[in-house]
PDB file of N, CA and C in Angstrom:
ATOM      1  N   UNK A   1       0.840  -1.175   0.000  1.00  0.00           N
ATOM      2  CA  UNK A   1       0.000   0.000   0.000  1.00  0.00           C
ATOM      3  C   UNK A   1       0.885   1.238   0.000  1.00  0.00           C
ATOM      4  N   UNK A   2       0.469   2.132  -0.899  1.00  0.00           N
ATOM      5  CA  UNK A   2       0.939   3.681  -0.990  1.00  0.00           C
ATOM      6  C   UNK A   2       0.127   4.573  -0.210  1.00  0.00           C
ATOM      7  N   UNK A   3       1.026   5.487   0.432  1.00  0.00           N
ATOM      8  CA  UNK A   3       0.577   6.080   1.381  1.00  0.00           C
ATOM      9  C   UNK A   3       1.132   7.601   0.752  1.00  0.00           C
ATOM     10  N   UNK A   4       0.657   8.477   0.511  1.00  0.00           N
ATOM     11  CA  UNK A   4       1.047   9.797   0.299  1.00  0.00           C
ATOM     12  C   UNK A   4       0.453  11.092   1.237  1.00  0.00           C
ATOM     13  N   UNK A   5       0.889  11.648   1.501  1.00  0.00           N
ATOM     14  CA  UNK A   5       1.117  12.693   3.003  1.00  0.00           C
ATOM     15  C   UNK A   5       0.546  14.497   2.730  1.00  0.00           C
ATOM     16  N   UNK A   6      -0.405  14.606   2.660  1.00  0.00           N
ATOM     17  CA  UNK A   6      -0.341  16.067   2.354  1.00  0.00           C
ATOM     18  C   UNK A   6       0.171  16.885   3.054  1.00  0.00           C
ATOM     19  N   UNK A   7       0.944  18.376   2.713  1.00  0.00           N
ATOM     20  CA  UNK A   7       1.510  18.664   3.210  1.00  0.00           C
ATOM     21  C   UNK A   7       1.733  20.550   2.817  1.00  0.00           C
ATOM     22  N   UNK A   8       1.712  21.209   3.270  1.00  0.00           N
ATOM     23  CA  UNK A   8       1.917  23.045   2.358  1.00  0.00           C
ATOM     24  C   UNK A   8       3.605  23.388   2.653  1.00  0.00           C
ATOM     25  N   UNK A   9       4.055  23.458   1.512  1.00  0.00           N
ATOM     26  CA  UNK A   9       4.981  24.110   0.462  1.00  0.00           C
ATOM     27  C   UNK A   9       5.461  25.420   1.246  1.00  0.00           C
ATOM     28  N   UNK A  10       6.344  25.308   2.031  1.00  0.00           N
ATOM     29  CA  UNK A  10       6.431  26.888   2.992  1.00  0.00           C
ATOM     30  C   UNK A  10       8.051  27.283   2.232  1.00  0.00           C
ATOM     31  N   UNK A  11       8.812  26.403   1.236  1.00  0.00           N
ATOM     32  CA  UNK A  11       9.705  27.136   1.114  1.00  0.00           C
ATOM     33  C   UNK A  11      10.010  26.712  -0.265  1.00  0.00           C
ATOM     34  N   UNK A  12      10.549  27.229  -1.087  1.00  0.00           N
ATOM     35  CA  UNK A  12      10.994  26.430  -2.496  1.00  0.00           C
ATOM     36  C   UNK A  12      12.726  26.947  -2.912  1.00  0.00           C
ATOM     37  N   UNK A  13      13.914  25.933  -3.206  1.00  0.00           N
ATOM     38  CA  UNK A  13      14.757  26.299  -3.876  1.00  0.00           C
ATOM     39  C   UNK A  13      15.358  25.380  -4.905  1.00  0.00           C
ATOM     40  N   UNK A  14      16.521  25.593  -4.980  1.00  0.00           N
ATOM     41  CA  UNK A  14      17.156  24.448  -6.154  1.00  0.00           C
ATOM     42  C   UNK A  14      18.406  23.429  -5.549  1.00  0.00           C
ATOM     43  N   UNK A  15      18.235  22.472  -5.482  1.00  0.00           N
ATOM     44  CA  UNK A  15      19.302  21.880  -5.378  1.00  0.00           C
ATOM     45  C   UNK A  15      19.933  20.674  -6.372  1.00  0.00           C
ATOM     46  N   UNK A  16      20.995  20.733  -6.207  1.00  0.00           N
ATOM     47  CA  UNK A  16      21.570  19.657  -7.892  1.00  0.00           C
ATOM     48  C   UNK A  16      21.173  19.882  -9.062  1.00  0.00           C
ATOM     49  N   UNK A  17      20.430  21.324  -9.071  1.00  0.00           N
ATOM     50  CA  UNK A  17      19.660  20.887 -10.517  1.00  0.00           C
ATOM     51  C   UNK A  17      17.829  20.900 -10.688  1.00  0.00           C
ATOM     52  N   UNK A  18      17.488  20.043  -9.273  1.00  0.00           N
ATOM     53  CA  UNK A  18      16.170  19.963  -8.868  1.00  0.00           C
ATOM     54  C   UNK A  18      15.382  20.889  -8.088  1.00  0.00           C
ATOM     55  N   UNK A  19      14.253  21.272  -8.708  1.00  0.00           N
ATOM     56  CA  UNK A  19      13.345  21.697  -7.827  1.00  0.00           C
ATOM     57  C   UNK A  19      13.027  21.219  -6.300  1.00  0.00           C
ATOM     58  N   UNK A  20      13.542  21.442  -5.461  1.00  0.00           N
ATOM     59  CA  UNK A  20      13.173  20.947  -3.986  1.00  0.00           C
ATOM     60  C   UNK A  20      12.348  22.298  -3.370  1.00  0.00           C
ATOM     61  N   UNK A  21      11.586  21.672  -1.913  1.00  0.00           N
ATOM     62  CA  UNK A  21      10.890  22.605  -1.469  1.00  0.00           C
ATOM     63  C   UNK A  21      10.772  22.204   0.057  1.00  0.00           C
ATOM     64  N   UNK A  22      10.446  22.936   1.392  1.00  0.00           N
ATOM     65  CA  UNK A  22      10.390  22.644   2.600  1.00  0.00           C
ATOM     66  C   UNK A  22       9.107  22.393   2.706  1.00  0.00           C
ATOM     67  N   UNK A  23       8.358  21.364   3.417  1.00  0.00           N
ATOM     68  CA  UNK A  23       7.242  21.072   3.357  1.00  0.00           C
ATOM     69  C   UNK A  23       6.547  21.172   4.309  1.00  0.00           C
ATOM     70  N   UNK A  24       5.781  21.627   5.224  1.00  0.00           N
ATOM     71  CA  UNK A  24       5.104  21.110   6.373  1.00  0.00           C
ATOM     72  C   UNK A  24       4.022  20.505   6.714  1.00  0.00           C
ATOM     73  N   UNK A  25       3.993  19.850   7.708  1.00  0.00           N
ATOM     74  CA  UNK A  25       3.495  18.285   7.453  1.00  0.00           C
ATOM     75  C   UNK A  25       2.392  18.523   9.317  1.00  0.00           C
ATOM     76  N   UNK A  26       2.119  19.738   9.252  1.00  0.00           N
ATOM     77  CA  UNK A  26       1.080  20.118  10.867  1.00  0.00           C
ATOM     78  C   UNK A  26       2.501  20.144  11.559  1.00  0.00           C
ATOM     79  N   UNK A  27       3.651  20.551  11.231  1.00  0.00           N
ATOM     80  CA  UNK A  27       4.561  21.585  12.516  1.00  0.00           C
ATOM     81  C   UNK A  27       5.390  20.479  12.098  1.00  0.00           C
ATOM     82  N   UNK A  28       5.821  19.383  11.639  1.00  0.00           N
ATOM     83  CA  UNK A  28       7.392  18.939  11.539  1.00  0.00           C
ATOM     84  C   UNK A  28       7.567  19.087   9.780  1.00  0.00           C
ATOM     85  N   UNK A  29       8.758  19.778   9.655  1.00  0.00           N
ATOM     86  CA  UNK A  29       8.922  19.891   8.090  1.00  0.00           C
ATOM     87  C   UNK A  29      10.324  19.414   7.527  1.00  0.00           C
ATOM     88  N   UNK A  30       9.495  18.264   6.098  1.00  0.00           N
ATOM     89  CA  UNK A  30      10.698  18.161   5.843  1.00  0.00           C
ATOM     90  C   UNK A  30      11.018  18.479   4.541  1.00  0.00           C
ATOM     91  N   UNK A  31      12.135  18.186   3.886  1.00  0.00           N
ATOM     92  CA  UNK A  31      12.408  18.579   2.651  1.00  0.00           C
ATOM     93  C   UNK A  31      11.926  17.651   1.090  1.00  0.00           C
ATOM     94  N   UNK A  32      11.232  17.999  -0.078  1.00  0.00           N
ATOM     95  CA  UNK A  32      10.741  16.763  -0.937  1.00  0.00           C
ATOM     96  C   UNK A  32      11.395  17.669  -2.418  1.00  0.00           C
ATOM     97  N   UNK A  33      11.535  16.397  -3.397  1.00  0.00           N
ATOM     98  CA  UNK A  33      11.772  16.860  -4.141  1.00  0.00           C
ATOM     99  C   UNK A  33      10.125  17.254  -5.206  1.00  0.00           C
ATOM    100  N   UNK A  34       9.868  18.922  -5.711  1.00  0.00           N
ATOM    101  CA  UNK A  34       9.039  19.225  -6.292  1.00  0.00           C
ATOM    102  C   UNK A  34       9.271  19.256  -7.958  1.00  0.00           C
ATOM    103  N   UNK A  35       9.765  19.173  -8.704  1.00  0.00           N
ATOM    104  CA  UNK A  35      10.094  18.177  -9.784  1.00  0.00           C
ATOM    105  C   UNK A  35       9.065  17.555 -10.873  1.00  0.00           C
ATOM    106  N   UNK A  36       8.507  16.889 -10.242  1.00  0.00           N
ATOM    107  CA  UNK A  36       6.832  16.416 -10.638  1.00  0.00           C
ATOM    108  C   UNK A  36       5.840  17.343 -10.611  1.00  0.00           C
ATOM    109  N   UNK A  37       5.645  18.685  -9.769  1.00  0.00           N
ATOM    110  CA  UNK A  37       4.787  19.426 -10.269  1.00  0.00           C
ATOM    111  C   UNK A  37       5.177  20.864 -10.422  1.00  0.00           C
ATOM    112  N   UNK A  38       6.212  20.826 -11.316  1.00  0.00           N
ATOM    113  CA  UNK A  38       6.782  22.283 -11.859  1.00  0.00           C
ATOM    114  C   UNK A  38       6.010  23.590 -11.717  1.00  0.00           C
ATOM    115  N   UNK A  39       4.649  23.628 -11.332  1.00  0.00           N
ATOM    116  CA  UNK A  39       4.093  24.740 -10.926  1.00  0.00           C
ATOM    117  C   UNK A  39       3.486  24.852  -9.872  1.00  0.00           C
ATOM    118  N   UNK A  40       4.486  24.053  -8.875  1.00  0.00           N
ATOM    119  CA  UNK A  40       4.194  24.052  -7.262  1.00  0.00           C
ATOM    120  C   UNK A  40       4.956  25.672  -7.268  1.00  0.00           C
ATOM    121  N   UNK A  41       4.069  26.202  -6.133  1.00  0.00           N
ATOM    122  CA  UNK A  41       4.608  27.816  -5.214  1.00  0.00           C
ATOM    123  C   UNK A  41       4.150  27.214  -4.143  1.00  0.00           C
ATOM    124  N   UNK A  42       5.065  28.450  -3.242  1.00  0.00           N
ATOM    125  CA  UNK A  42       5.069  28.508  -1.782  1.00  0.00           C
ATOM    126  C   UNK A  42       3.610  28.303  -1.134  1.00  0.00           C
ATOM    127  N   UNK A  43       2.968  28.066  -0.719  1.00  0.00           N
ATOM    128  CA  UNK A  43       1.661  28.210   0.037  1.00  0.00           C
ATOM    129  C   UNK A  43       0.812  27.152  -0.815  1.00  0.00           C
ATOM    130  N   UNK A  44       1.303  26.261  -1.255  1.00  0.00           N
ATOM    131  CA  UNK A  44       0.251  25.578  -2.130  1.00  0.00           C
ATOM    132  C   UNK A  44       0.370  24.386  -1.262  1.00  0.00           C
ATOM    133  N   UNK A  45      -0.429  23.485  -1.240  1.00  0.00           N
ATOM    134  CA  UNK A  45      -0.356  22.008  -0.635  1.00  0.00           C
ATOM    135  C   UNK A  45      -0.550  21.231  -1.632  1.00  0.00           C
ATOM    136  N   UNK A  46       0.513  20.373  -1.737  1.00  0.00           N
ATOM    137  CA  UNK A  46       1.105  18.683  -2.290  1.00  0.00           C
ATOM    138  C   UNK A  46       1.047  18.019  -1.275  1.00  0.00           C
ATOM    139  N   UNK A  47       0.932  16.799  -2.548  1.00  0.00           N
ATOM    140  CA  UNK A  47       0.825  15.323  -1.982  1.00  0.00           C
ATOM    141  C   UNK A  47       2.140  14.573  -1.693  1.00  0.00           C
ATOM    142  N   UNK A  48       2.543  14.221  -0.754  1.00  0.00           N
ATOM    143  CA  UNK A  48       4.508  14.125  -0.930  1.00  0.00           C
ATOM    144  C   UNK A  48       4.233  12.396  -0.448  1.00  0.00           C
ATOM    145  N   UNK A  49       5.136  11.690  -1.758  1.00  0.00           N
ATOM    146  CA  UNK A  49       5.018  10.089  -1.399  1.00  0.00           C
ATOM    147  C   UNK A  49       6.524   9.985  -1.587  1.00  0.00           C
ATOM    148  N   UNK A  50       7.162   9.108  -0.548  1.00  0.00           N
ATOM    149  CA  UNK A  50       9.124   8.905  -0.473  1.00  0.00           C
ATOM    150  C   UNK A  50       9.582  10.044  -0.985  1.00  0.00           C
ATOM    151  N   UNK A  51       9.378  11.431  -0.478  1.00  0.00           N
ATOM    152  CA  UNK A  51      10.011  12.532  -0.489  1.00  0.00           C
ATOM    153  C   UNK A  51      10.050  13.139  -1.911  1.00  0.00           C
ATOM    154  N   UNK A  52       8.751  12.658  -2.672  1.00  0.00           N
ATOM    155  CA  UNK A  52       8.987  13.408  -3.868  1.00  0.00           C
ATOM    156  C   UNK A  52       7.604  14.172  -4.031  1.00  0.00           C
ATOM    157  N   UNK A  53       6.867  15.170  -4.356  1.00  0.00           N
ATOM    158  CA  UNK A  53       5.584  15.700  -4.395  1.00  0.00           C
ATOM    159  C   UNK A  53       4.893  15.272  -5.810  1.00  0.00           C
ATOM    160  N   UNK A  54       3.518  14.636  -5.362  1.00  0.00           N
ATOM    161  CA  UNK A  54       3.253  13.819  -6.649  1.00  0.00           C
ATOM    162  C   UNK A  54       2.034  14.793  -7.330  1.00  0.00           C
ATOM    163  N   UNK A  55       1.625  15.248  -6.281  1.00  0.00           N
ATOM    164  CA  UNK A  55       0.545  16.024  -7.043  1.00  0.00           C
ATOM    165  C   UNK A  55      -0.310  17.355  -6.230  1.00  0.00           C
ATOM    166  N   UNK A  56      -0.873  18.109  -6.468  1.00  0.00           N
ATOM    167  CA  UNK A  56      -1.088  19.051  -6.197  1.00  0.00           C
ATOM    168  C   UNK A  56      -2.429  19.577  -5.493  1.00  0.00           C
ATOM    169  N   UNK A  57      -3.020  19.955  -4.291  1.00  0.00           N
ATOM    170  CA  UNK A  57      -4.081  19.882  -4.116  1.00  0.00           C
ATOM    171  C   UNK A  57      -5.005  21.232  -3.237  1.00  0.00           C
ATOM    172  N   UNK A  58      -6.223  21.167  -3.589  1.00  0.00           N
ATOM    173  CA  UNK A  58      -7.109  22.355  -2.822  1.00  0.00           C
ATOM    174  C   UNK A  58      -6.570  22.649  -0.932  1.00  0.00           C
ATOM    175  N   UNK A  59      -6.651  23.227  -0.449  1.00  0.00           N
ATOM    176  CA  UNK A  59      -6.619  23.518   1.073  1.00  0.00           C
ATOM    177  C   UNK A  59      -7.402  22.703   1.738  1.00  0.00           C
ATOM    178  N   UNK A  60      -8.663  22.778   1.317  1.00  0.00           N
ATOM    179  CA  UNK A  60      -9.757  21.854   1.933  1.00  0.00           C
ATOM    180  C   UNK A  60      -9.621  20.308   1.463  1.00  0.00           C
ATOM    181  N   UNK A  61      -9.148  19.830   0.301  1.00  0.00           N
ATOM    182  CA  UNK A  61      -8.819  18.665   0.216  1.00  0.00           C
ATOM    183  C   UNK A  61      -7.844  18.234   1.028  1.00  0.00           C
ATOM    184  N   UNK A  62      -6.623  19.159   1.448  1.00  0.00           N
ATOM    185  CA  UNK A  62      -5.497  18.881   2.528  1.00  0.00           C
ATOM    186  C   UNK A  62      -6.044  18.309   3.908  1.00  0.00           C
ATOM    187  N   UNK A  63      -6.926  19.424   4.130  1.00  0.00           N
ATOM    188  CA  UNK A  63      -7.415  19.734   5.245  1.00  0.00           C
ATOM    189  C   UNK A  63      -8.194  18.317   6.097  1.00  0.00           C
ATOM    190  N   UNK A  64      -8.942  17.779   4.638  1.00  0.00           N
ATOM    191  CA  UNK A  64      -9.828  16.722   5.002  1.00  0.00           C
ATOM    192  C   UNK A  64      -8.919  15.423   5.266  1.00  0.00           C
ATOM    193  N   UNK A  65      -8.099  15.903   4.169  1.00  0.00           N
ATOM    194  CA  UNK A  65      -7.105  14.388   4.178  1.00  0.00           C
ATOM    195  C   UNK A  65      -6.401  14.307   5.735  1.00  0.00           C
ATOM    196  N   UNK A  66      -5.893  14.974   5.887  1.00  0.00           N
ATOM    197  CA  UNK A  66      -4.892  14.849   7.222  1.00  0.00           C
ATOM    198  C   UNK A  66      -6.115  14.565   8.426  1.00  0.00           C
ATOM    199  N   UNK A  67      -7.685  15.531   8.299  1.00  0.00           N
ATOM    200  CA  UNK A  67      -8.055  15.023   9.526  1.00  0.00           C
ATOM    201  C   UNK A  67      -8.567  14.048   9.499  1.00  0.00           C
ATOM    202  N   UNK A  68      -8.549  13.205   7.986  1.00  0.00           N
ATOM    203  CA  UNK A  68      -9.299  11.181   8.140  1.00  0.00           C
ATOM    204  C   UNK A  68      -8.017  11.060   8.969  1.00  0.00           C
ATOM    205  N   UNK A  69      -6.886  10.887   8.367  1.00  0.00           N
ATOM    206  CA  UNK A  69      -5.574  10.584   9.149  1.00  0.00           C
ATOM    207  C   UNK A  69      -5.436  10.543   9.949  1.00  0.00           C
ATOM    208  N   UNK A  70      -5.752  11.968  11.134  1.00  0.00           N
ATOM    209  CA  UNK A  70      -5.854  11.948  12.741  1.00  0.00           C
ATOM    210  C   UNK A  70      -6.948  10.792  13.396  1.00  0.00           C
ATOM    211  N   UNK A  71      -8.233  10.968  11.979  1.00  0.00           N
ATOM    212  CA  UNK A  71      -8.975   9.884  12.991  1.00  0.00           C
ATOM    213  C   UNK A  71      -8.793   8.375  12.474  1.00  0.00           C
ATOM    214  N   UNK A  72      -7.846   8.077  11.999  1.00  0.00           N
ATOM    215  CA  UNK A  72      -7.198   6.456  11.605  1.00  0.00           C
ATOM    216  C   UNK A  72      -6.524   6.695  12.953  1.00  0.00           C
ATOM    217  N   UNK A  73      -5.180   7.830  13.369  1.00  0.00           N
ATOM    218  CA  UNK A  73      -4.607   7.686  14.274  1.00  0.00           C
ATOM    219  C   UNK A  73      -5.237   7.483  15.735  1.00  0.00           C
ATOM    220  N   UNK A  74      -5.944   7.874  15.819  1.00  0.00           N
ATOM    221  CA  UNK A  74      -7.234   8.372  17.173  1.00  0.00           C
ATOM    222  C   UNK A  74      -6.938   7.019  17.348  1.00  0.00           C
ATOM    223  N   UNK A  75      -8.186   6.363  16.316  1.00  0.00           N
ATOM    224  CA  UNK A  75      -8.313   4.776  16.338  1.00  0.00           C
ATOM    225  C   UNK A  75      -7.688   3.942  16.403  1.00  0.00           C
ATOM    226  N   UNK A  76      -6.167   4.049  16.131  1.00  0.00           N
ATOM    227  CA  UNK A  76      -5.299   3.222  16.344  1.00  0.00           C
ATOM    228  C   UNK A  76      -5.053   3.333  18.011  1.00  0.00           C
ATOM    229  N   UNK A  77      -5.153   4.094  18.348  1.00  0.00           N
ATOM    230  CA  UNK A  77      -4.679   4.434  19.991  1.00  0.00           C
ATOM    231  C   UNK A  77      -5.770   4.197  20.701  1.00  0.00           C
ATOM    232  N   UNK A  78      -6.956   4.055  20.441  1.00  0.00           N
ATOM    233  CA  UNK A  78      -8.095   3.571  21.144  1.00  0.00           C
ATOM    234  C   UNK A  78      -8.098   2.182  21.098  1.00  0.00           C
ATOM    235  N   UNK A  79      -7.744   1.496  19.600  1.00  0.00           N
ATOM    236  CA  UNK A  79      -7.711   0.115  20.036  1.00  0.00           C
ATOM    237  C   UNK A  79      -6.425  -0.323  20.396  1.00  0.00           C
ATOM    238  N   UNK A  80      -5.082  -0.085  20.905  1.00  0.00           N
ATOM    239  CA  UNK A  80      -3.950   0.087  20.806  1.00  0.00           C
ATOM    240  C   UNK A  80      -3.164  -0.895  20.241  1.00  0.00           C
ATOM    241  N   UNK A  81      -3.703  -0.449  18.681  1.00  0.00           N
ATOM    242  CA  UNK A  81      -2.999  -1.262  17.767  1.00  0.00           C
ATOM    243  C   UNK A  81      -1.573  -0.541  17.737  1.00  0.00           C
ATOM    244  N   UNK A  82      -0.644  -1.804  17.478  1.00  0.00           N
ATOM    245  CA  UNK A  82       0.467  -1.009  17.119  1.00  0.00           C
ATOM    246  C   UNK A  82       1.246  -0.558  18.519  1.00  0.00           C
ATOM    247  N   UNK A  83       1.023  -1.254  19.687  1.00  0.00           N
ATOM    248  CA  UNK A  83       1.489  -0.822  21.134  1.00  0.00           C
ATOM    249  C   UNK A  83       2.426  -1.829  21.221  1.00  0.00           C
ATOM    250  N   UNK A  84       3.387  -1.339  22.477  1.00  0.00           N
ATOM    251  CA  UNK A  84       4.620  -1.974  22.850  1.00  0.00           C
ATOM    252  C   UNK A  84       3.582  -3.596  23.659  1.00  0.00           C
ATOM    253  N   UNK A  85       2.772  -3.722  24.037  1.00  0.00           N
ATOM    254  CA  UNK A  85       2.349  -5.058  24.806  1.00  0.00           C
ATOM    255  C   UNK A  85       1.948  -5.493  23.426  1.00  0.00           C
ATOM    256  N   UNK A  86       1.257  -5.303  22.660  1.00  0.00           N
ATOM    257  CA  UNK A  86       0.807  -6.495  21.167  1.00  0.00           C
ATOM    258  C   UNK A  86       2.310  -6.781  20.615  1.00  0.00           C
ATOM    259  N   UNK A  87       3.246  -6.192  20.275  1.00  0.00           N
ATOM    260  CA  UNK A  87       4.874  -6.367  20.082  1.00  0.00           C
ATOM    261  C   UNK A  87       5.153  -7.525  20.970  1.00  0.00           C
ATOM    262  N   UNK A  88       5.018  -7.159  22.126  1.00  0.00           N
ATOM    263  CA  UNK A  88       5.450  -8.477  23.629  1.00  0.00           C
ATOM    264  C   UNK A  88       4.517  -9.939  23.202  1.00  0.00           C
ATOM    265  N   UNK A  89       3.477  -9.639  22.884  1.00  0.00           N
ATOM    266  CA  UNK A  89       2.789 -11.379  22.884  1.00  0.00           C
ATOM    267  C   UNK A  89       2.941 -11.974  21.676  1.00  0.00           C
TER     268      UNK A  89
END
């Protein structure tokens, strides 16, 4: 399964050659290569899959995406999937 991360575009420069950009991801940011959507700007939100931005999207599509996400995460911690005791048995 592919998992791609939305994320807003807070910085853009060049490196090697490539379009790269700083991404933030709700307060930890990291760096992706933008490359794939040559008319990414600053303030826009992409879709970033293994650090590359695949595609390009509305605010409110961001918006929605990340908060299914929080509530997959919620749910994971309510049923505590994914905890150090299910690891132990």
């Amino acid at each position: 399964m592919c998992l791609g991360i939305p994320g807003k575009i807070v910085e853009i420069n060049e490196s090697g050659g490539l379009k790269m950009g700083k991404v933030d991801f709700g307060g930890i940011t990291r760096e992706a290569c933008l490359e794939y959507v040559p008319e990414a700007k600053v303030g826009d939100y992409t879709v970033i899959h293994v650090g590359f931005a695949i595609s390009l999207l509305s605010e409110e599509e961001a918006l929605a995406s990340l908060a299914t996400l929080q509530e997959i995460i919620d749910l994971e911690e309510e049923l505590g999937v994914g905890s150090s005791d299910e690891a132990q048995a």
